[in-house]
Structure formats: C-alpha cells, structure tokens
Protein backbone atom coordinates (compact mmCIF):
# COMPACT_ATOMS: atom_id res chain seq x y z
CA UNK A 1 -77.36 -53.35 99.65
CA UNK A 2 -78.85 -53.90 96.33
CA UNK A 3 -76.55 -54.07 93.09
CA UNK A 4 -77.71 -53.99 89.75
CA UNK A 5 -74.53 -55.50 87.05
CA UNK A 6 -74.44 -53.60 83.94
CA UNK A 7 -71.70 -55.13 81.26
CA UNK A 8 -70.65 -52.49 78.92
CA UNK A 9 -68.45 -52.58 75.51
CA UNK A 10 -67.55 -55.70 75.79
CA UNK A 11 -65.00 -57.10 73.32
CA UNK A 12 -64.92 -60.61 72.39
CA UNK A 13 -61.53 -62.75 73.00
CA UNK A 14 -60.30 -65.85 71.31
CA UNK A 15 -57.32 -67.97 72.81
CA UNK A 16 -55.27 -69.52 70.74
CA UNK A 17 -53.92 -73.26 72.34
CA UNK A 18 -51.36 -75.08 71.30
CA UNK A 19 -50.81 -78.38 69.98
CA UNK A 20 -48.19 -80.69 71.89
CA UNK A 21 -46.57 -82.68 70.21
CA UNK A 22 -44.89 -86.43 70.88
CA UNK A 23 -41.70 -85.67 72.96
CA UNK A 24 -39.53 -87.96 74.86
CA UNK A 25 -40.79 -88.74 78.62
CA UNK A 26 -37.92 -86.21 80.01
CA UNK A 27 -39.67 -83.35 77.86
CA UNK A 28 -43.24 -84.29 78.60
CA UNK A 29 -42.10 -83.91 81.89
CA UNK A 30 -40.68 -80.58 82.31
CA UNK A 31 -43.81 -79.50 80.32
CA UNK A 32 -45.87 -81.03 82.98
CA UNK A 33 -43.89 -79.75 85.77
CA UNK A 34 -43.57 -75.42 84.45
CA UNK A 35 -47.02 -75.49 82.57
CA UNK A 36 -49.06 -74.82 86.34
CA UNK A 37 -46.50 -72.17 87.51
CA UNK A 38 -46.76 -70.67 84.27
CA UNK A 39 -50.62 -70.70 84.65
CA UNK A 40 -50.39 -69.68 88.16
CA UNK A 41 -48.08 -66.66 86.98
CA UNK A 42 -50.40 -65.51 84.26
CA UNK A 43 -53.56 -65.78 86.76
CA UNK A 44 -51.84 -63.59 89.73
CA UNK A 45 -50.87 -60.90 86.57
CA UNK A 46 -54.54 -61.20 85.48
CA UNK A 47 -56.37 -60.56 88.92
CA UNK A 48 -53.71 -57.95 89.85
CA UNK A 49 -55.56 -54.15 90.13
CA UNK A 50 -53.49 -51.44 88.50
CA UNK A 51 -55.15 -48.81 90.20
CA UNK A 52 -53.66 -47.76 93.45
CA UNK A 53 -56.27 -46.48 96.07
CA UNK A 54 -59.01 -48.15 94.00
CA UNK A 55 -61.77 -47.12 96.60
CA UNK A 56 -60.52 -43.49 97.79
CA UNK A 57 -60.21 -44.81 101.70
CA UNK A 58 -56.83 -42.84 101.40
CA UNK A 59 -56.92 -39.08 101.88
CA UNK A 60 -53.97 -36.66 102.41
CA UNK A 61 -56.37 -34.00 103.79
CA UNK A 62 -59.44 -33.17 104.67
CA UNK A 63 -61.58 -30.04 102.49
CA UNK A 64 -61.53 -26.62 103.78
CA UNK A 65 -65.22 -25.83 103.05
CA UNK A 66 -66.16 -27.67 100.13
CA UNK A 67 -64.91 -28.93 96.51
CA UNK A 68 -65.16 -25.28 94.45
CA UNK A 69 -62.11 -26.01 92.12
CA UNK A 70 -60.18 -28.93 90.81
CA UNK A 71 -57.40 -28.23 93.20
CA UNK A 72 -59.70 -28.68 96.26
CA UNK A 73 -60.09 -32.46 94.99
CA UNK A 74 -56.48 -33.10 94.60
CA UNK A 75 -55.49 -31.74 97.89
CA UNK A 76 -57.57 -34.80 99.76
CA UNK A 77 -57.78 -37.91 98.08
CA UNK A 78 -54.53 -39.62 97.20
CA UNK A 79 -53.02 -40.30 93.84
CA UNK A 80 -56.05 -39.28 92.71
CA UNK A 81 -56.91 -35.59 90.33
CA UNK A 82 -59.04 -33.79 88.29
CA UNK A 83 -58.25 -33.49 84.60
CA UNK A 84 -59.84 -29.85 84.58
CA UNK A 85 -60.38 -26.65 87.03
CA UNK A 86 -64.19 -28.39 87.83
CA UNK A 87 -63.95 -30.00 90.92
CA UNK A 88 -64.54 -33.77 91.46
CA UNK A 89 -66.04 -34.23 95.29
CA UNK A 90 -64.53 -36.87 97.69
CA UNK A 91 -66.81 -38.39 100.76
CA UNK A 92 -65.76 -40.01 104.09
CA UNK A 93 -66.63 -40.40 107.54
CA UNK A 94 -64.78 -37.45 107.89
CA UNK A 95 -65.91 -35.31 105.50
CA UNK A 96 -68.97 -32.57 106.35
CA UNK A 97 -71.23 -31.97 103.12
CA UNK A 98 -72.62 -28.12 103.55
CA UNK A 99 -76.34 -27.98 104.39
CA UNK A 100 -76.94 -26.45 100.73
CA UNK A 101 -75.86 -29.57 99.19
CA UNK A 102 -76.74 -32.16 101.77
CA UNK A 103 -80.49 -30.30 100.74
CA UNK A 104 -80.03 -31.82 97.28
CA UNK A 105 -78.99 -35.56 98.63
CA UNK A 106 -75.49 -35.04 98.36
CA UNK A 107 -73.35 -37.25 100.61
CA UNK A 108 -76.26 -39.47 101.82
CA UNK A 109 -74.93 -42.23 99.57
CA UNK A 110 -73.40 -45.46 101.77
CA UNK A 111 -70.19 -46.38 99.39
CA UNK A 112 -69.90 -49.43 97.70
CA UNK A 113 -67.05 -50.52 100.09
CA UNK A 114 -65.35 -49.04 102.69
CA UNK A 115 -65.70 -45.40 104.00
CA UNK A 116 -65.28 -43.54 100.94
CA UNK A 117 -66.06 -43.02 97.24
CA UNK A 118 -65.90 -39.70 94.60
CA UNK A 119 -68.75 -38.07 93.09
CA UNK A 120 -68.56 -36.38 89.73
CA UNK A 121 -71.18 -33.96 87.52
CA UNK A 122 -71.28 -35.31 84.29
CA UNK A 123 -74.00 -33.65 82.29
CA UNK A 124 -75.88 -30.51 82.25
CA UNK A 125 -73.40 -28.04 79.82
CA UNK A 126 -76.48 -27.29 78.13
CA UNK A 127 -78.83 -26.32 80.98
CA UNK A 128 -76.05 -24.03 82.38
CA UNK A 129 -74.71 -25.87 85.46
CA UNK A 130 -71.12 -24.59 85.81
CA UNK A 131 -69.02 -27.67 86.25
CA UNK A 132 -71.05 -29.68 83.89
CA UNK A 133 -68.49 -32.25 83.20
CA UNK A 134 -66.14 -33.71 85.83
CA UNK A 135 -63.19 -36.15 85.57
CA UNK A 136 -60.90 -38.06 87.79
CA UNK A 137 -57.71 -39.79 86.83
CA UNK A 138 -55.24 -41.60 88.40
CA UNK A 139 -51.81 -42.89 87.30
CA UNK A 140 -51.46 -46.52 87.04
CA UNK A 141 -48.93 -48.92 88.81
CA UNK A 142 -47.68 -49.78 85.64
CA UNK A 143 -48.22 -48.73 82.18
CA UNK A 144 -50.63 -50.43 79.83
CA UNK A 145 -48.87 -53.29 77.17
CA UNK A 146 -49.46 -52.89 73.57
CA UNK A 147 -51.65 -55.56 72.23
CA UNK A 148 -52.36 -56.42 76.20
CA UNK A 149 -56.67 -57.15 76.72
CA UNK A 150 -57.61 -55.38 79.62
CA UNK A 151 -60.91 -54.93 81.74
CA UNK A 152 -61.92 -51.81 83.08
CA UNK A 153 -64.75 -52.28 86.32
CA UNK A 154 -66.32 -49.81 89.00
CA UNK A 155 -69.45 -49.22 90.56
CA UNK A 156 -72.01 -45.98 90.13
CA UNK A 157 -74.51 -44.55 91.88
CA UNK A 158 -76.28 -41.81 90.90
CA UNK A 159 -77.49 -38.32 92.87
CA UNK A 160 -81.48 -39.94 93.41
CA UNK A 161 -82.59 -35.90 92.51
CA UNK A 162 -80.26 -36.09 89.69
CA UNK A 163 -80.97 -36.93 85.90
CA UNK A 164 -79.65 -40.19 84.54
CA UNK A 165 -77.65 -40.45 81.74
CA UNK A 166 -75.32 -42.93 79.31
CA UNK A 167 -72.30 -42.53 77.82
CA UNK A 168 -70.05 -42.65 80.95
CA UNK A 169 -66.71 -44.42 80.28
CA UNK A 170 -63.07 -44.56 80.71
CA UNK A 171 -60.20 -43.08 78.83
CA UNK A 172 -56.39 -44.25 78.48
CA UNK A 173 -53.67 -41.49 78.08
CA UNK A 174 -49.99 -41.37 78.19
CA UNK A 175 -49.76 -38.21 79.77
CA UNK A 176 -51.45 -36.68 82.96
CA UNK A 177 -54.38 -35.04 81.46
CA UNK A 178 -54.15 -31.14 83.59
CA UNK A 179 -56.80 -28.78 81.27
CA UNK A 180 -57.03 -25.06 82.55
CA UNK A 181 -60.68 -25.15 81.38
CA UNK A 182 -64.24 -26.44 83.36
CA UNK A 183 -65.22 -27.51 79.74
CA UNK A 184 -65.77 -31.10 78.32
CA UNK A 185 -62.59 -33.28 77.47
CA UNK A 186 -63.71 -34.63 73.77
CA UNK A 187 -61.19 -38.29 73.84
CA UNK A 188 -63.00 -40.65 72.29
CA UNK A 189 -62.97 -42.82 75.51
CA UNK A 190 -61.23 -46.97 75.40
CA UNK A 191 -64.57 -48.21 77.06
CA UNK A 192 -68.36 -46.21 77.76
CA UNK A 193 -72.01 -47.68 77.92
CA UNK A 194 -74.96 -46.84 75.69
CA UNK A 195 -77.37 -47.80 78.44
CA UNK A 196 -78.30 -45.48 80.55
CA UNK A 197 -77.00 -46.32 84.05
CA UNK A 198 -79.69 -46.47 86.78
CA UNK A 199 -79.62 -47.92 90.31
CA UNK A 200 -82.77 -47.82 92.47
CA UNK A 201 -83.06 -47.18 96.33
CA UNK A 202 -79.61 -46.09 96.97
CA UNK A 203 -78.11 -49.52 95.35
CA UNK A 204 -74.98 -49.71 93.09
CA UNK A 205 -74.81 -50.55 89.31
CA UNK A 206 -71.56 -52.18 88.01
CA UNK A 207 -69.47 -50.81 84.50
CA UNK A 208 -67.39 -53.59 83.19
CA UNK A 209 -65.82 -52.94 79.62
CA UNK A 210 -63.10 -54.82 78.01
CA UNK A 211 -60.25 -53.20 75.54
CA UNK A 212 -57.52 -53.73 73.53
CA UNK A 213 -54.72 -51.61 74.38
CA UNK A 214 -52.79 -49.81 71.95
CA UNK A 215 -49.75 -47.87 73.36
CA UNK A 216 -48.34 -47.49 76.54
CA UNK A 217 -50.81 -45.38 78.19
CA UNK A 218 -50.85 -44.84 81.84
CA UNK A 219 -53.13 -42.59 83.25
CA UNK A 220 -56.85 -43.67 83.64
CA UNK A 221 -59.79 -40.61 83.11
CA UNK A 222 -63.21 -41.18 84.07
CA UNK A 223 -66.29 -39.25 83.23
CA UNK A 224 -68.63 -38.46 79.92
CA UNK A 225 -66.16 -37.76 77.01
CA UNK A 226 -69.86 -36.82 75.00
CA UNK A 227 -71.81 -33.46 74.40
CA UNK A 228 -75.02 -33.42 75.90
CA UNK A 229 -76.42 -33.35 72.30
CA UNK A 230 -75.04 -36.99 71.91
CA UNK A 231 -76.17 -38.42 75.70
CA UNK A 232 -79.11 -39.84 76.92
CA UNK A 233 -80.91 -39.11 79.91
CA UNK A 234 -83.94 -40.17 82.12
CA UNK A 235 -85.67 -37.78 84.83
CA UNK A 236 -85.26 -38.73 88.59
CA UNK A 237 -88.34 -41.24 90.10
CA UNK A 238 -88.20 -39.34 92.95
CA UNK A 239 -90.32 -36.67 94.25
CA UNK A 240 -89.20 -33.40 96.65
CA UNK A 241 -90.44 -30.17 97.51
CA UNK A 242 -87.60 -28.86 95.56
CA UNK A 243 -87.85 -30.51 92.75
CA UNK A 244 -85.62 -32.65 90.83
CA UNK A 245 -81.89 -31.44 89.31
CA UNK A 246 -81.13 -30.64 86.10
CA UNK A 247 -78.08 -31.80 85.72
CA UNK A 248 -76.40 -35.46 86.33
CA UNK A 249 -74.19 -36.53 89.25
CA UNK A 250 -72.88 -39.78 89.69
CA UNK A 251 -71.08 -41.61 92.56
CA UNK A 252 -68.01 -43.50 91.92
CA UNK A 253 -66.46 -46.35 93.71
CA UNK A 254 -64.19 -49.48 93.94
CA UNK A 255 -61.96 -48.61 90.42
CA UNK A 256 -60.16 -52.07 89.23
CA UNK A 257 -58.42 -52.45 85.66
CA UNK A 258 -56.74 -55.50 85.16
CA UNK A 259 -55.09 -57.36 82.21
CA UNK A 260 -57.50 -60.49 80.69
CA UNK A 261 -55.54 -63.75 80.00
CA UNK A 262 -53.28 -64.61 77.66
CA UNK A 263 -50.73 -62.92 79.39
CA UNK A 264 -48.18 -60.49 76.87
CA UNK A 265 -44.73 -60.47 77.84
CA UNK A 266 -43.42 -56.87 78.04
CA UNK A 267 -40.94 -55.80 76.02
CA UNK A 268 -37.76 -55.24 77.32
CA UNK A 269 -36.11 -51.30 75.16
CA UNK A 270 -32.46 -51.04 74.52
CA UNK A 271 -32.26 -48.26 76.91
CA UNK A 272 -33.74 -50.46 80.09
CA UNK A 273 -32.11 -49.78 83.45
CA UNK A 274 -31.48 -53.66 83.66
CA UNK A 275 -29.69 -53.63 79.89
CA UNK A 276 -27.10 -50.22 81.13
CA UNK A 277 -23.54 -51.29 81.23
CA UNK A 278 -22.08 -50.48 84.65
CA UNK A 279 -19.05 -49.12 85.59
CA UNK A 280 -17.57 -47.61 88.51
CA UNK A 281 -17.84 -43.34 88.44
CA UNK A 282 -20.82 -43.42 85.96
CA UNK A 283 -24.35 -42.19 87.26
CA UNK A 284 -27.26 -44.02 85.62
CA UNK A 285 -30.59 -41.51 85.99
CA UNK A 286 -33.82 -43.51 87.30
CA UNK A 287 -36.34 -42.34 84.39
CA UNK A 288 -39.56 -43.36 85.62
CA UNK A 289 -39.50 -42.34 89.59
CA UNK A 290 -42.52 -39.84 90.56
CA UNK A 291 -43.67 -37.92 93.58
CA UNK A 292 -46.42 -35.71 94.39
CA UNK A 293 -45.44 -32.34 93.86
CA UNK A 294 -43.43 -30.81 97.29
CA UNK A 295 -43.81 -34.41 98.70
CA UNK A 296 -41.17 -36.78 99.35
CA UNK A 297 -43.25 -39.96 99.18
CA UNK A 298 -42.95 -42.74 95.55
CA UNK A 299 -46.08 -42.41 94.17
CA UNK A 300 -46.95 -46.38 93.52
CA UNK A 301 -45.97 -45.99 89.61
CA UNK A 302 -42.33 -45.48 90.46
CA UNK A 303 -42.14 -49.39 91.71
CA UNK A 304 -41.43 -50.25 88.22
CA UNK A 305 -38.16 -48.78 88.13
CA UNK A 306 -37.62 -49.54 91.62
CA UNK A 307 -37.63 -52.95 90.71
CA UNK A 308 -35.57 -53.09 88.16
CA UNK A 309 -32.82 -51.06 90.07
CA UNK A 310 -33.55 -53.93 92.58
CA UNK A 311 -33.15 -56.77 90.11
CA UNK A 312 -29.67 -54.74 88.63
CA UNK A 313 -28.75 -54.68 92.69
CA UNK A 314 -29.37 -58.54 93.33
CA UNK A 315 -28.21 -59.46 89.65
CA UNK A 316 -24.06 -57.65 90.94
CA UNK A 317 -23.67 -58.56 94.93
CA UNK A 318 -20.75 -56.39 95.28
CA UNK A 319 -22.55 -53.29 93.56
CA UNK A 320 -22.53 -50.15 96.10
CA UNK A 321 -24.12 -46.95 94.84
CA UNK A 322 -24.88 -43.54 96.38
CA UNK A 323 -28.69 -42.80 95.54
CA UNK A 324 -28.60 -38.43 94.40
CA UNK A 325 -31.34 -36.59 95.09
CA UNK A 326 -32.38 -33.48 92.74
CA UNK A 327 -35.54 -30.73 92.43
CA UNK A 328 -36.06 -28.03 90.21
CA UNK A 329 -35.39 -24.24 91.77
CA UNK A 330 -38.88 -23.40 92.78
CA UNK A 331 -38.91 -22.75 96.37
CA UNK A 332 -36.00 -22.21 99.22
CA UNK A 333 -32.58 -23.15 98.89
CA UNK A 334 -32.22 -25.03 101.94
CA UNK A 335 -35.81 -26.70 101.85
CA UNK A 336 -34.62 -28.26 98.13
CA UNK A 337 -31.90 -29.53 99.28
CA UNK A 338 -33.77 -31.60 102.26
CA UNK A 339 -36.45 -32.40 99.92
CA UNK A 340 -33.91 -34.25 97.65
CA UNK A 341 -32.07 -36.06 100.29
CA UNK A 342 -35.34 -37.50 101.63
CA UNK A 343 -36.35 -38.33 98.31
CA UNK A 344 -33.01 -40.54 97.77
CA UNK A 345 -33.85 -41.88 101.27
CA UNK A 346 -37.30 -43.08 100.16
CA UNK A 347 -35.50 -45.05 96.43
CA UNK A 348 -32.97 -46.45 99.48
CA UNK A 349 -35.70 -47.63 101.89
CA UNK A 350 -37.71 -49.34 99.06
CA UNK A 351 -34.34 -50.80 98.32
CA UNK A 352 -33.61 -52.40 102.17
CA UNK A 353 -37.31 -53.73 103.01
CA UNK A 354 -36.64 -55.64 99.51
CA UNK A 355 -33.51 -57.31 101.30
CA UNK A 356 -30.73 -54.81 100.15
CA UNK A 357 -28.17 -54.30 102.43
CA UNK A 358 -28.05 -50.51 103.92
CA UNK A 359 -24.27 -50.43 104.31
CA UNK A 360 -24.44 -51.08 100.02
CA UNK A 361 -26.29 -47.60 99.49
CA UNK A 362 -24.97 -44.27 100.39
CA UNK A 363 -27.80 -41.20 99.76
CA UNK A 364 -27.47 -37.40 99.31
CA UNK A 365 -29.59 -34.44 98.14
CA UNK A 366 -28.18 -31.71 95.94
CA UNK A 367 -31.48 -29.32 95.50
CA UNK A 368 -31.71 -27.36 92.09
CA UNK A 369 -27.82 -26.81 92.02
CA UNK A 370 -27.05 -29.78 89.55
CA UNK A 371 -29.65 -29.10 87.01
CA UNK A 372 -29.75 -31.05 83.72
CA UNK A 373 -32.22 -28.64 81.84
CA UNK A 374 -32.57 -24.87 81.99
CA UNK A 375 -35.83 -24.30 84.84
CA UNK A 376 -37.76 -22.36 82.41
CA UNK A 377 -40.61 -23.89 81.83
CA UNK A 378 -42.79 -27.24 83.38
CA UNK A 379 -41.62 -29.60 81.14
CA UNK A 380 -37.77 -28.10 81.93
CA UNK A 381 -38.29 -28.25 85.38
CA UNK A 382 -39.89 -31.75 85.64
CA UNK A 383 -36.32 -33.18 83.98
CA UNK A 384 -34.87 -31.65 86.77
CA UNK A 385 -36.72 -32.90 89.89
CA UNK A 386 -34.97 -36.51 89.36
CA UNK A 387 -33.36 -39.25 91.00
CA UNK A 388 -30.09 -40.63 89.96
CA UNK A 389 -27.74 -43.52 91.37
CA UNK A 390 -23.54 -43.19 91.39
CA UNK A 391 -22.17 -46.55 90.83
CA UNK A 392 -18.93 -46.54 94.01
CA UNK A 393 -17.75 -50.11 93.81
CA UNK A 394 -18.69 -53.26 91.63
C-alpha cells in the first residue's frame, strides 16, 4: 500500500535539562537508580493513545440502509459521533455501500489498518451538496493537561472522483459538541494543514500536528472548521463516464493523540475523590463516570475516576461501600431501576478485576426515585443519571 507522510502545524519544542550538581555518593546514587524509571514512566505516558477505538474496528450495529442523518453514524461505530445532523459514514467487512454510491467509488477504499475506517464530506457548501461539512468526535480517555504538548496523527484518503482540498484539522472542546444544524462548525481548530492533502492510487497520506494545550478539553472533532471561500481545492486525476464530484470526501483512519515529552504532572483540585474525607454513613458522588445513553457499559473516559475510587479503596483495606445506581425519569419505572443496578455492577466489576475484594462492595439501583436535580431539562437530567458510593464500614 503506498503512503504519502504529510507533517502539518507543527510547533517547535525546547526541553529544558537540568544541571546536577556535586552530591554525596548516597545521593548520586538514588539519582542514578529513579532517573530510568522516571524516564521509562514519562515514555509509556508519551506513546499512550487517548483515543479509544482509534481505527473504528468496533461497531455496536450495523446501518439500516445507509448513513442519511447524524444519528445513523452514532448508532454503529462505538464511542464515536457526529457533531451535527450530517451524517459521517462508517465502512467494514460488514457493511453494504448502496449501488448509487458504490457508482461514485464509495467504499472501494482498503483501510489503513484493520477492517474499518469513517468517511466524511468536507467541502462543497457552496456548490449545494447537502451535508457539505461532516465531523466526528470522540471523547478522550482522559482529559487534555493545561500547558501539556500534544500530537495529533491519522491517516486520509480521499473519494478518487472527489475534489481535494486543505484545511482539514482537529479541534479540542470541553464539551460534547451535539449541533441541530447540517451547517459548518466555525472553531478555529488546535491543529489543520495548508497543503492540500492528496494520495494517489488508493494510498494513504498521514496528518501529524503538534499543540499546546490550553484547558482541560476532552472531546476531539475532526473535519474542515473553514468556509469554502477560505479552502483550497484541486480537481480529481481521474477520468469516468460520470464525471468527477463536486464536492470533497475524505477517508479517515487510525486516530492517535498523545502527549510529547516533558511529561506535566496533573494537578491534583481540592475537591478530588482521593482528597474527600471519609466517614462511615456519608455517600461520596463519582463525578466523572459516563455511559452511552440507555446503555449500561463505562464508556473508556470514566477509568479516571475509576481509578481513583480504586486508589481511595487500596489506600483504607477495611473500607466497604455499597456502589448506588441512579437515571433520570425518561423511560419505564421498572427498566430504570435495572438499568441503575447494572450500572453500579459495571463501577463494582471494574473494581474486582483490579484486585478488590467482592465481599468489600455491596451494589443497588434506585432508578429516577432519588433525584438530585429537578428532570426538566438535559443538563437537569444528566446530574441525575449518576453513580454514587455509601461508605458501610472503615
């Protein structure tokens, strides 16, 4: 397969070393026994991908038809959505592309790696092709560090009938990004090219850009942020009897960001769940747990808090705790109440295959009939779908 590397916005990085200074032999030594395990730690943390399904092999479902609206896209592929009501497309051996697009090229693309890969339109507003601009996003396993250097990477490909354009980049919000609009999302995006992004006979060109983050954002957005006014574009070197597209389509696959040495620490907040006094009777919410809507499954984000609940649970030996289930009041009575108890069930079973002792955890599920907010609105009802931990004995 031929690939074609394209580096993109690329940020340059200086690394500050310091000076040792003349120590006693004892100190020299310690420094010379931690220094590799400290190196070691801040390599793992530096090749470590925070996107989870960073090649779409995972689906959830297969399409009924095709990809007509943004929900179609978010039904499939796992932890993965469209920011807007324009559909994003998902490909695998499973999935049949319908003779009127497989007539334009669509789906005859081999994926980077793997079996699978998305496909997004991202220009053409101007020549009237409804869903001109596509995005996907996914949450990250962890949220970005303030200050942290990152690198963003993935492969494209684009539709061989299609135009070719620049401009395609990567955006970093702190909130799920869930527009009830096909139009363009106007962030100024954390990393995009200027070059236009080519890749001859069905071969893959790589984006790399490199940032500097500045908050704590944790949802990644892919696409062209631009107006066609502002992006460039090329015409197709291919010939057919139906001529070529006017509009752009682009394949993605293999979606890695990563922080770039040195290493931040992350700050610990006063309110931390390892920092909460404990005391027997008091129930300590887990703030940063998430599931797919009507699913009971941790969506791979929530392992940050399920770690630290972990550490708090290794840190006191004699700790017991009943893990409380709660949802908001859309839907059945009974079916809420199962839904919560299995969703305490998954925070427990995180909690044993990491070497916590079953007979320490108790679980339960109380459905919408402890809620903490009035289930009015989205926002109300998302403070109510939580997770929440009794402490029984210490």
């Amino acid at each position: 397969m031929r690939h074609t590397n394209l580096i993109y916005t690329q940020f340059s990085f200086s690394q500050n070393l310091s000076r040792m200074i003349e120590r006693p032999f004892f100190t020299l030594f310690m420094v010379a026994l931690f220094v590799p395990v400290l190196i070691g730690a801040q390599s793992e943390a530096s090749h470590q991908n925070l996107v989870p399904n960073a090649s779409f092999e995972e689906f959830q479902g297969f399409p009924i038809g095709w990809y007509y609206k943004g929900s179609d896209f978010n039904d499939v592929v796992r932890y993965w959505s469209s920011a807007t009501k324009a559909s994003p497309d998902a490909y695998g051996s499973r999935v049949r592309v319908p003779i009127s697009w497989a007539e334009k090229g669509f789906g005859k693309q081999t994926p980077h790696i793997g079996q699978a890969m998305a496909g997004i339109t991202v220009y053409g507003c101007a020549n009237g092709k409804p869903h001109c601009r596509e995005y996907i996003q996914i949450q990250l396993k962890e949220p970005l560090v303030a200050g942290q250097n990152y690198a963003v990477d993935f492969w494209l490909s684009h539709l061989p009938l299609s135009l070719r354009i620049n401009k395609l980049g990567a955006y970093f919000s702190d909130k799920k990004i869930d527009t009830p609009t096909e139009n363009r999302l106007s962030f100024s995006p954390n990393v995009f090219t200027d070059k236009i992004i080519q890749a001859e006979n069905g071969g893959w060109a790589h984006f790399e850009g490199k940032f500097t983050a500045s908050n704590e954002a944790e949802w990644l957005i892919i696409g062209n942020f631009f107006s066609d006014e502002a992006t460039a574009t090329s015409t197709p070197s291919v010939s057919s009897t139906n001529g070529s597209l006017n509009f752009a389509y682009y394949y993605i696959d293999d979606v890695a960001v990563r922080k770039v040495e040195p290493i931040l620490p992350v700050s610990i907040k006063e309110d931390d769940l390892t920092r909460v006094p404990l005391t027997v009777g008091k129930v300590i919410t887990l703030k940063d747990i998430f599931f797919d809507s009507d699913r009971s499954e941790l969506l791979p984000r929530s392992n940050v808090e399920l770690d630290k609940l972990l550490q708090v649970m290794r840190d006191n030996p004699r700790l017991e705790i009943e893990i409380i289930g709660h949802t908001d009041n859309v839907g059945d009575v009974n079916y809420n109440l199962t839904l919560s108890r299995r969703r305490a069930t998954q925070v427990m079973e995180y909690l044993s295959k990491n070497g916590i002792a079953t007979r320490r955890m108790q679980v339960s599920g109380f459905g919408a009939s402890q809620p903490i907010a009035p289930n009015e609105s989205d926002e109300t009802r998302f403070l109510n779908r939580r997770v929440e931990f009794r402490i029984l004995k210490m």
